[in-house]
C-alpha atoms as a PDB file:
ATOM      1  CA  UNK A   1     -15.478   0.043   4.791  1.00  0.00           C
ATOM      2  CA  UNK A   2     -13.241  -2.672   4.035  1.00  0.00           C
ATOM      3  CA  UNK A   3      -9.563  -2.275   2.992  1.00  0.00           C
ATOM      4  CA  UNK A   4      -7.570  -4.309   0.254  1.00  0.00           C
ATOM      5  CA  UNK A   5      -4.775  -6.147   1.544  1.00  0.00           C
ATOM      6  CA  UNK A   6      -3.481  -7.597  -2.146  1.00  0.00           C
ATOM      7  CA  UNK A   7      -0.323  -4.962  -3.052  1.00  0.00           C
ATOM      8  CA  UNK A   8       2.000  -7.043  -0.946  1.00  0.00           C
ATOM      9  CA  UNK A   9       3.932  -4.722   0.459  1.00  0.00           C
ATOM     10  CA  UNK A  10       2.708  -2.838   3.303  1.00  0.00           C
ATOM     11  CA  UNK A  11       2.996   0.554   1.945  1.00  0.00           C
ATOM     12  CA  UNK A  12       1.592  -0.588  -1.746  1.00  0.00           C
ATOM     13  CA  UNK A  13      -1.240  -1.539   0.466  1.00  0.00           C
ATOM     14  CA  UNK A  14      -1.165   1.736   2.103  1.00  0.00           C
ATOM     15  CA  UNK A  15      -1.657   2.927  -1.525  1.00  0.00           C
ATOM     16  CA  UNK A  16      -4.863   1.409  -1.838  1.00  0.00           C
ATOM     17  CA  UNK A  17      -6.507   3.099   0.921  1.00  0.00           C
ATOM     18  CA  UNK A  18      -7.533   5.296  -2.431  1.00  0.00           C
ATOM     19  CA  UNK A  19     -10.276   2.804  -4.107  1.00  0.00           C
ATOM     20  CA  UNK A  20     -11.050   3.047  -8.151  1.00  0.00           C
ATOM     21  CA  UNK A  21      -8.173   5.714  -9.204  1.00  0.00           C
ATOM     22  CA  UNK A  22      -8.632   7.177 -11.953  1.00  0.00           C
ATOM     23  CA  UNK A  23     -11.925   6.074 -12.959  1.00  0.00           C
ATOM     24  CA  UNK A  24     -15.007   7.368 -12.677  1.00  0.00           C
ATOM     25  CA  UNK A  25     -15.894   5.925  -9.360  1.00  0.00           C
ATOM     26  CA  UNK A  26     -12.920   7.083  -7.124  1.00  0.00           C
ATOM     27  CA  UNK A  27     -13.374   6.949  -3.343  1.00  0.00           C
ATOM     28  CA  UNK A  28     -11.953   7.193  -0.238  1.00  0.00           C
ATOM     29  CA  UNK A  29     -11.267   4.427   2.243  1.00  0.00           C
ATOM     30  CA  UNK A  30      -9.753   6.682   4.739  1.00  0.00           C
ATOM     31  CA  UNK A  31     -12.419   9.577   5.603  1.00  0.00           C
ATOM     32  CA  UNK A  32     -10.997  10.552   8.871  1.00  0.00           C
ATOM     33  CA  UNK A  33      -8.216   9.835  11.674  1.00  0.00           C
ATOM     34  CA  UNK A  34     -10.219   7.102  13.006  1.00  0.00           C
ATOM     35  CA  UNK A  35     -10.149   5.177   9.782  1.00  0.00           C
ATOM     36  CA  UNK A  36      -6.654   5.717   9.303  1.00  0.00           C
ATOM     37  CA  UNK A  37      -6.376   4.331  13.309  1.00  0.00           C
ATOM     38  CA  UNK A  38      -8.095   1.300  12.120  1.00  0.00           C
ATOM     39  CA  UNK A  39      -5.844   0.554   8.834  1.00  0.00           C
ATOM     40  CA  UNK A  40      -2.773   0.989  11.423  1.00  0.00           C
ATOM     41  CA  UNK A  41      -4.366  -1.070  13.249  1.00  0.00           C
ATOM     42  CA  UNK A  42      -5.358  -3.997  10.669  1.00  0.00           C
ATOM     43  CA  UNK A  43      -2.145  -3.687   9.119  1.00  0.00           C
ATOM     44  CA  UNK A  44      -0.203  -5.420  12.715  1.00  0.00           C
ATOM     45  CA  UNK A  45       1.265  -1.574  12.448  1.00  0.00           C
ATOM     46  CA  UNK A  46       0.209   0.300  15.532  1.00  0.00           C
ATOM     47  CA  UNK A  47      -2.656   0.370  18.008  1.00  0.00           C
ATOM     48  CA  UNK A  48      -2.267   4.475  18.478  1.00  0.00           C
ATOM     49  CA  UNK A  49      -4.811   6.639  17.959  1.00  0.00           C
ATOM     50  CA  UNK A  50      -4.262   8.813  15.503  1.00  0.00           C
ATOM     51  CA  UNK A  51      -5.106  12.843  15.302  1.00  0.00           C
ATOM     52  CA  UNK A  52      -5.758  15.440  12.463  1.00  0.00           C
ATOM     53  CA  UNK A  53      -2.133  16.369  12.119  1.00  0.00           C
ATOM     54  CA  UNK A  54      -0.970  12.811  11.922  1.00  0.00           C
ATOM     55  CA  UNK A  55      -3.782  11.654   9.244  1.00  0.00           C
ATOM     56  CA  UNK A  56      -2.960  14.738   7.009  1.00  0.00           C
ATOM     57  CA  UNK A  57       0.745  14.284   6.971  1.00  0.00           C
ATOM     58  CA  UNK A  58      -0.383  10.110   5.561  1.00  0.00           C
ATOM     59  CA  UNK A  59      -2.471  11.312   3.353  1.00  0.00           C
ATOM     60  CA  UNK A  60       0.695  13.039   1.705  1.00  0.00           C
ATOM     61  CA  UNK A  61       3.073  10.328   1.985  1.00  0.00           C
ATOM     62  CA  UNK A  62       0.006   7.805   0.523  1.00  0.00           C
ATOM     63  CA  UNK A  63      -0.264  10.192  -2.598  1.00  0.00           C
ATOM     64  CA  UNK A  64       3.692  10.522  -2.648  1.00  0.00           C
ATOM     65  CA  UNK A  65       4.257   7.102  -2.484  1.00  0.00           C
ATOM     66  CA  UNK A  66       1.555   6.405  -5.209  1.00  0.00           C
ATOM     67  CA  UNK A  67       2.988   8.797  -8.025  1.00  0.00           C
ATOM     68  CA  UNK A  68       6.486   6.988  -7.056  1.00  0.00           C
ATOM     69  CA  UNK A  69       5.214   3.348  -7.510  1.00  0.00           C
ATOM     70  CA  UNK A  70       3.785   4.485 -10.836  1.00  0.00           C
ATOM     71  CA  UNK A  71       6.624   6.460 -12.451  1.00  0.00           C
ATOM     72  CA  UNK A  72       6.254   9.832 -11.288  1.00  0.00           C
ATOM     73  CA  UNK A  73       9.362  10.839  -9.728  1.00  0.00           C
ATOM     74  CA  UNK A  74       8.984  14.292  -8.415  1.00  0.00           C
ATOM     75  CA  UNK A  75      11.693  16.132  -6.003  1.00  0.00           C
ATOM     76  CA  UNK A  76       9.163  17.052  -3.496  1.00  0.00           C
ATOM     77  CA  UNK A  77       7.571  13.544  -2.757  1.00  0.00           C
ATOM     78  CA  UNK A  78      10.953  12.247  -2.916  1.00  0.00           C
ATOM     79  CA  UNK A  79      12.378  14.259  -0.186  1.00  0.00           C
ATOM     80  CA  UNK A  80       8.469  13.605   1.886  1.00  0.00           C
ATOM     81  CA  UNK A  81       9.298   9.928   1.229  1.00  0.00           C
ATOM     82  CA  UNK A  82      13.180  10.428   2.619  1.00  0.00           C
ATOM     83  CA  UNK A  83      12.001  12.475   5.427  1.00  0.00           C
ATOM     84  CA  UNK A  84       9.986   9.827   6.510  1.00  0.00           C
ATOM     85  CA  UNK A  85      12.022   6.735   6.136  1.00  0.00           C
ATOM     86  CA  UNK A  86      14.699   8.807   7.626  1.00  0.00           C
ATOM     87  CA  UNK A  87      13.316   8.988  11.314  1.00  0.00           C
ATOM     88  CA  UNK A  88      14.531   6.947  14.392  1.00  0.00           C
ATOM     89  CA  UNK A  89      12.580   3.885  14.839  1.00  0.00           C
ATOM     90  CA  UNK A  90      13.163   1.176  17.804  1.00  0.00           C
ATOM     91  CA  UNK A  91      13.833  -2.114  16.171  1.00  0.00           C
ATOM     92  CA  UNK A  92      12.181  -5.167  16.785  1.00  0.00           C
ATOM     93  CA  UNK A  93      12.753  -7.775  19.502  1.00  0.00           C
ATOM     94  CA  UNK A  94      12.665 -11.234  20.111  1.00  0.00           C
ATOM     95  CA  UNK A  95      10.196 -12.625  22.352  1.00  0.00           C
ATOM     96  CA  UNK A  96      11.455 -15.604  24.695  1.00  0.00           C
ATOM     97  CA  UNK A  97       9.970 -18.137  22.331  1.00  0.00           C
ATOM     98  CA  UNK A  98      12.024 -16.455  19.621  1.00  0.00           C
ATOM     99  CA  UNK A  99       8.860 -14.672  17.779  1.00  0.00           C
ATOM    100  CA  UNK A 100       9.096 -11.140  16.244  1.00  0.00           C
ATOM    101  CA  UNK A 101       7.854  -8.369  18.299  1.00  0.00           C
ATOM    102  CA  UNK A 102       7.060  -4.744  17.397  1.00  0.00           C
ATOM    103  CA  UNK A 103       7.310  -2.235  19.463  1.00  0.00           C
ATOM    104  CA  UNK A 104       4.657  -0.146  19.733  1.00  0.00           C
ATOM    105  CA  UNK A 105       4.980   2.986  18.154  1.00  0.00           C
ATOM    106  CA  UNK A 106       3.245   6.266  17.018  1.00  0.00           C
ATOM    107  CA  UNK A 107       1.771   7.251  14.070  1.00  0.00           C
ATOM    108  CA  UNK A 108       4.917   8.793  13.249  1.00  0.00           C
ATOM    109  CA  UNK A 109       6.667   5.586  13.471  1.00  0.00           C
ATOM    110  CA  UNK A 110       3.850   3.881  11.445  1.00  0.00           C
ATOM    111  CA  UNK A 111       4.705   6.676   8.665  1.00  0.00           C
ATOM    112  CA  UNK A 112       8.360   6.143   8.766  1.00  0.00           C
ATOM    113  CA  UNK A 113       7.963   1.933   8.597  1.00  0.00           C
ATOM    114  CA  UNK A 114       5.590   2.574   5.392  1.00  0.00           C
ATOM    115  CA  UNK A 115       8.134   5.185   3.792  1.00  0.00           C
ATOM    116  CA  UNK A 116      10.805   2.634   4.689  1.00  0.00           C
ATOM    117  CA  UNK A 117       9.273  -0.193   3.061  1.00  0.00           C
ATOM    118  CA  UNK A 118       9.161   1.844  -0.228  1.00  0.00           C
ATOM    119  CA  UNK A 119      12.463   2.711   0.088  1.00  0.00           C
ATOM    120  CA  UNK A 120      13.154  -1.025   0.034  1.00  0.00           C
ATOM    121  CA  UNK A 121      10.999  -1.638  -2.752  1.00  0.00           C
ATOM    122  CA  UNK A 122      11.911   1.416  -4.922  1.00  0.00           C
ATOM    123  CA  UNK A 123      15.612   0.647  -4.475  1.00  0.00           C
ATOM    124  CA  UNK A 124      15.317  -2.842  -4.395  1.00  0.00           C
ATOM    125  CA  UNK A 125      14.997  -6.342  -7.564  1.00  0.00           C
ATOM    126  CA  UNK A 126      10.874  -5.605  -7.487  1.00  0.00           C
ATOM    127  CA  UNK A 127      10.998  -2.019  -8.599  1.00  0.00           C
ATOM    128  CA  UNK A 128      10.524  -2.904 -11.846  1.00  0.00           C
ATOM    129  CA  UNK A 129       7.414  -5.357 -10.707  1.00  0.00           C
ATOM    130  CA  UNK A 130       5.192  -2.772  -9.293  1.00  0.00           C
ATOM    131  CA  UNK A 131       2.244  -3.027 -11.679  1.00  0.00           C
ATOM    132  CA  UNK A 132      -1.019  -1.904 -11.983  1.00  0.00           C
ATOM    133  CA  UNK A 133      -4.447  -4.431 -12.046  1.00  0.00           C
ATOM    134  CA  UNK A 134      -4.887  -5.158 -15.366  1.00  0.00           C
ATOM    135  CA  UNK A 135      -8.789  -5.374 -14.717  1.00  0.00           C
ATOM    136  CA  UNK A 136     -11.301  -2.372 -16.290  1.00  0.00           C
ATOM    137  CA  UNK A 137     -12.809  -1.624 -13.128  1.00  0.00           C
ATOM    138  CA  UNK A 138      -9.680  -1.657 -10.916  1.00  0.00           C
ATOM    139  CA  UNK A 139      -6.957   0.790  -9.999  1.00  0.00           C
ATOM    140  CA  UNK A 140      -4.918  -1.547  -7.281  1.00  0.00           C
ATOM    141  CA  UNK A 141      -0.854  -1.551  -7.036  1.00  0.00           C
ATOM    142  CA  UNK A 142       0.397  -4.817  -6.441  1.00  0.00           C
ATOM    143  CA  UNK A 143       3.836  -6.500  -6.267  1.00  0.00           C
ATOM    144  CA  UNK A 144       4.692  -8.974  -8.966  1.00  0.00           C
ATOM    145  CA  UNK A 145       6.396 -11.661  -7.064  1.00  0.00           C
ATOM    146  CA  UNK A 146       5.449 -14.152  -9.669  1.00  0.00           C
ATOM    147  CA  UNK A 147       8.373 -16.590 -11.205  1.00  0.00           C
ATOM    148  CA  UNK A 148       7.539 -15.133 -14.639  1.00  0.00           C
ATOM    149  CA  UNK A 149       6.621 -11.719 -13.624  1.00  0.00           C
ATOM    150  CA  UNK A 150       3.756 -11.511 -15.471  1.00  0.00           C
ATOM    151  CA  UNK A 151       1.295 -11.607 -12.872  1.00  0.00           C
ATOM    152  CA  UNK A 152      -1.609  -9.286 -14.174  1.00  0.00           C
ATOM    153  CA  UNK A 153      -4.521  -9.043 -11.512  1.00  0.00           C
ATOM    154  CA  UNK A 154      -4.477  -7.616  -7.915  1.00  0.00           C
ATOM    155  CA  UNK A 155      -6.445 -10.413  -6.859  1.00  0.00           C
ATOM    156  CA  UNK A 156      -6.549 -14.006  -8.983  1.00  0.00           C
ATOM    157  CA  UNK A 157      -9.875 -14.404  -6.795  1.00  0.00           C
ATOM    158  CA  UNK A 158     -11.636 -11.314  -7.411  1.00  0.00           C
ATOM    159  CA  UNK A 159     -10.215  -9.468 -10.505  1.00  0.00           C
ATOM    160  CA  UNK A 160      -8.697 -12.406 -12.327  1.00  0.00           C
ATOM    161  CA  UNK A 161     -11.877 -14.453 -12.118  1.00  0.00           C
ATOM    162  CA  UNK A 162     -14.232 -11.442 -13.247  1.00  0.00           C
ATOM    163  CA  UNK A 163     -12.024 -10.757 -16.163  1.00  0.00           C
ATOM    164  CA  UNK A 164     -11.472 -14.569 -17.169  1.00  0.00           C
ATOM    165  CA  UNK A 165     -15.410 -14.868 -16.520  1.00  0.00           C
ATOM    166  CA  UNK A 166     -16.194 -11.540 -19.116  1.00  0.00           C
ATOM    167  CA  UNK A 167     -13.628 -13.405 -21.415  1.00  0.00           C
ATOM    168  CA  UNK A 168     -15.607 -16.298 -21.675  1.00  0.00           C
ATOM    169  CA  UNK A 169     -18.870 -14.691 -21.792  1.00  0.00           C
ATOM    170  CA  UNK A 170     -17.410 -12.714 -24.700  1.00  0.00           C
ATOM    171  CA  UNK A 171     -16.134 -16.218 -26.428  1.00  0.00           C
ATOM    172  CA  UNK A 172     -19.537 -17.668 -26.221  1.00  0.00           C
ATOM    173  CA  UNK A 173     -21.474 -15.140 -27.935  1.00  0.00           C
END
Protein backbone atom coordinates (compact mmCIF):
# COMPACT_ATOMS: atom_id res chain seq x y z
CA UNK A 1 0.00 0.00 0.00
CA UNK A 2 1.05 3.36 -0.76
CA UNK A 3 1.28 6.23 1.79
CA UNK A 4 0.28 10.02 1.29
CA UNK A 5 3.00 12.31 1.68
CA UNK A 6 0.73 15.77 1.15
CA UNK A 7 0.13 17.03 5.12
CA UNK A 8 3.49 18.73 5.08
CA UNK A 9 4.59 18.18 8.17
CA UNK A 10 6.00 14.95 9.04
CA UNK A 11 3.75 14.03 11.78
CA UNK A 12 0.43 15.44 9.80
CA UNK A 13 1.71 12.88 7.42
CA UNK A 14 2.03 10.42 10.11
CA UNK A 15 -1.71 11.21 10.52
CA UNK A 16 -2.58 9.92 7.32
CA UNK A 17 -1.32 6.54 7.76
CA UNK A 18 -5.35 6.29 8.64
CA UNK A 19 -6.91 6.50 4.89
CA UNK A 20 -10.79 7.79 4.36
CA UNK A 21 -11.63 8.91 8.17
CA UNK A 22 -14.69 9.15 8.86
CA UNK A 23 -16.33 7.92 5.89
CA UNK A 24 -17.60 4.95 4.98
CA UNK A 25 -14.52 3.48 3.50
CA UNK A 26 -11.93 3.86 6.39
CA UNK A 27 -8.74 1.78 6.22
CA UNK A 28 -5.62 1.15 7.48
CA UNK A 29 -2.27 1.88 5.90
CA UNK A 30 -0.34 0.54 8.74
CA UNK A 31 -1.51 -3.26 9.38
CA UNK A 32 1.51 -4.37 11.22
CA UNK A 33 5.16 -3.40 12.56
CA UNK A 34 6.57 -4.01 9.26
CA UNK A 35 4.44 -1.39 7.62
CA UNK A 36 5.05 1.00 10.19
CA UNK A 37 9.12 -0.02 9.52
CA UNK A 38 8.53 0.95 6.02
CA UNK A 39 6.69 4.51 6.66
CA UNK A 40 9.87 5.17 9.06
CA UNK A 41 11.62 4.26 6.57
CA UNK A 42 10.03 6.35 3.52
CA UNK A 43 9.68 9.19 5.68
CA UNK A 44 14.09 9.71 5.76
CA UNK A 45 13.04 8.85 9.65
CA UNK A 46 14.73 5.63 10.63
CA UNK A 47 15.87 2.39 9.04
CA UNK A 48 15.00 0.28 12.50
CA UNK A 49 12.93 -2.39 12.57
CA UNK A 50 10.23 -1.96 14.46
CA UNK A 51 8.37 -4.57 17.06
CA UNK A 52 4.78 -5.01 18.51
CA UNK A 53 5.41 -2.80 21.48
CA UNK A 54 6.87 -0.02 19.42
CA UNK A 55 3.95 -0.08 16.61
CA UNK A 56 1.23 -0.04 19.39
CA UNK A 57 2.64 2.80 21.35
CA UNK A 58 2.45 4.89 17.32
CA UNK A 59 -0.62 3.87 16.82
CA UNK A 60 -1.55 5.98 20.05
CA UNK A 61 0.45 8.93 19.44
CA UNK A 62 -1.02 8.82 15.47
CA UNK A 63 -4.66 8.89 16.98
CA UNK A 64 -3.45 11.50 19.71
CA UNK A 65 -1.93 13.62 17.41
CA UNK A 66 -5.01 13.41 15.02
CA UNK A 67 -7.79 14.52 17.61
CA UNK A 68 -5.11 17.45 18.45
CA UNK A 69 -4.70 18.69 14.80
CA UNK A 70 -8.49 18.71 14.59
CA UNK A 71 -9.59 20.44 17.81
CA UNK A 72 -9.86 17.84 20.27
CA UNK A 73 -7.77 18.73 23.09
CA UNK A 74 -7.94 16.02 25.62
CA UNK A 75 -5.53 15.78 28.88
CA UNK A 76 -4.53 12.31 28.16
CA UNK A 77 -3.23 12.68 24.48
CA UNK A 78 -1.75 15.80 25.58
CA UNK A 79 0.43 14.42 28.19
CA UNK A 80 1.11 11.03 25.36
CA UNK A 81 2.09 13.86 22.98
CA UNK A 82 4.47 15.64 25.87
CA UNK A 83 5.81 12.37 26.89
CA UNK A 84 6.97 11.83 23.63
CA UNK A 85 8.41 15.06 22.48
CA UNK A 86 9.93 15.12 25.85
CA UNK A 87 12.60 12.27 25.34
CA UNK A 88 16.41 12.70 24.69
CA UNK A 89 17.18 12.73 21.11
CA UNK A 90 20.90 13.13 19.54
CA UNK A 91 20.84 16.12 17.30
CA UNK A 92 21.85 16.27 13.93
CA UNK A 93 25.31 16.72 12.42
CA UNK A 94 27.00 18.18 9.70
CA UNK A 95 28.58 16.10 7.21
CA UNK A 96 32.09 17.41 5.81
CA UNK A 97 30.38 18.85 2.78
CA UNK A 98 28.15 20.71 5.21
CA UNK A 99 24.83 18.46 4.51
CA UNK A 100 22.36 17.51 7.32
CA UNK A 101 22.77 14.19 8.82
CA UNK A 102 20.46 12.17 11.10
CA UNK A 103 21.49 10.02 13.32
CA UNK A 104 20.09 6.94 13.31
CA UNK A 105 17.75 6.28 15.86
CA UNK A 106 15.03 3.90 17.26
CA UNK A 107 11.60 3.78 16.93
CA UNK A 108 11.45 5.56 20.05
CA UNK A 109 13.35 8.37 18.66
CA UNK A 110 11.19 8.27 15.46
CA UNK A 111 8.10 8.75 18.01
CA UNK A 112 9.64 11.54 19.88
CA UNK A 113 10.80 13.55 16.35
CA UNK A 114 6.96 13.11 15.18
CA UNK A 115 5.55 14.29 18.71
CA UNK A 116 8.13 17.07 18.44
CA UNK A 117 7.15 18.27 15.19
CA UNK A 118 3.54 18.71 16.51
CA UNK A 119 4.67 20.42 19.27
CA UNK A 120 6.14 22.89 16.79
CA UNK A 121 3.17 23.05 14.81
CA UNK A 122 0.55 23.14 17.63
CA UNK A 123 2.48 25.91 19.37
CA UNK A 124 3.65 27.50 16.47
CA UNK A 125 1.98 30.65 13.37
CA UNK A 126 0.36 27.35 11.37
CA UNK A 127 -1.80 26.09 14.17
CA UNK A 128 -4.49 27.79 13.00
CA UNK A 129 -3.73 26.36 9.21
CA UNK A 130 -4.16 22.76 9.91
CA UNK A 131 -7.18 21.99 7.73
CA UNK A 132 -8.96 19.26 6.55
CA UNK A 133 -9.33 18.23 2.44
CA UNK A 134 -12.13 19.91 1.40
CA UNK A 135 -12.85 16.98 -1.16
CA UNK A 136 -16.12 14.41 -0.49
CA UNK A 137 -14.14 11.43 -0.67
CA UNK A 138 -11.12 12.56 1.39
CA UNK A 139 -10.21 12.73 5.05
CA UNK A 140 -6.33 14.07 4.66
CA UNK A 141 -4.70 16.80 7.22
CA UNK A 142 -2.63 19.10 5.49
CA UNK A 143 -0.71 22.30 6.34
CA UNK A 144 -1.92 25.51 4.79
CA UNK A 145 1.26 27.19 3.88
CA UNK A 146 -0.49 29.10 1.20
CA UNK A 147 0.02 33.17 1.04
CA UNK A 148 -3.77 33.49 1.45
CA UNK A 149 -4.37 30.56 3.59
CA UNK A 150 -7.05 29.34 1.86
CA UNK A 151 -5.60 26.41 0.39
CA UNK A 152 -8.54 23.79 0.31
CA UNK A 153 -7.31 20.34 -1.17
CA UNK A 154 -4.64 17.87 0.18
CA UNK A 155 -3.44 17.46 -3.17
CA UNK A 156 -4.10 20.30 -6.15
CA UNK A 157 -3.21 17.13 -8.41
CA UNK A 158 -5.42 14.57 -7.15
CA UNK A 159 -8.26 16.09 -5.00
CA UNK A 160 -8.31 19.58 -6.44
CA UNK A 161 -8.53 18.33 -10.01
CA UNK A 162 -11.37 15.65 -9.21
CA UNK A 163 -13.38 18.25 -7.46
CA UNK A 164 -12.76 21.12 -10.14
CA UNK A 165 -13.45 18.21 -12.80
CA UNK A 166 -17.14 17.17 -10.85
CA UNK A 167 -17.61 21.06 -10.83
CA UNK A 168 -17.53 21.32 -14.33
CA UNK A 169 -19.32 18.25 -15.13
CA UNK A 170 -22.03 19.65 -12.85
CA UNK A 171 -21.89 23.22 -14.88
CA UNK A 172 -22.39 21.50 -18.12
CA UNK A 173 -25.43 19.65 -17.46
Amino acid sequence: MKFTWVGGRPSVDFTATVGKRRLDEEFERLPGPKDLARWFREAKLSTVAVSRRDYTQALELREALYRLFTGTTLRPDLELVNRWSARPLPGPKLTATLKLEYPRTDADGVLSLLARDAVDLLAGPLAGRIRTCASDDCSLLFVDESRAGRRRWCSMNTCGARSKMKQYRTSMD
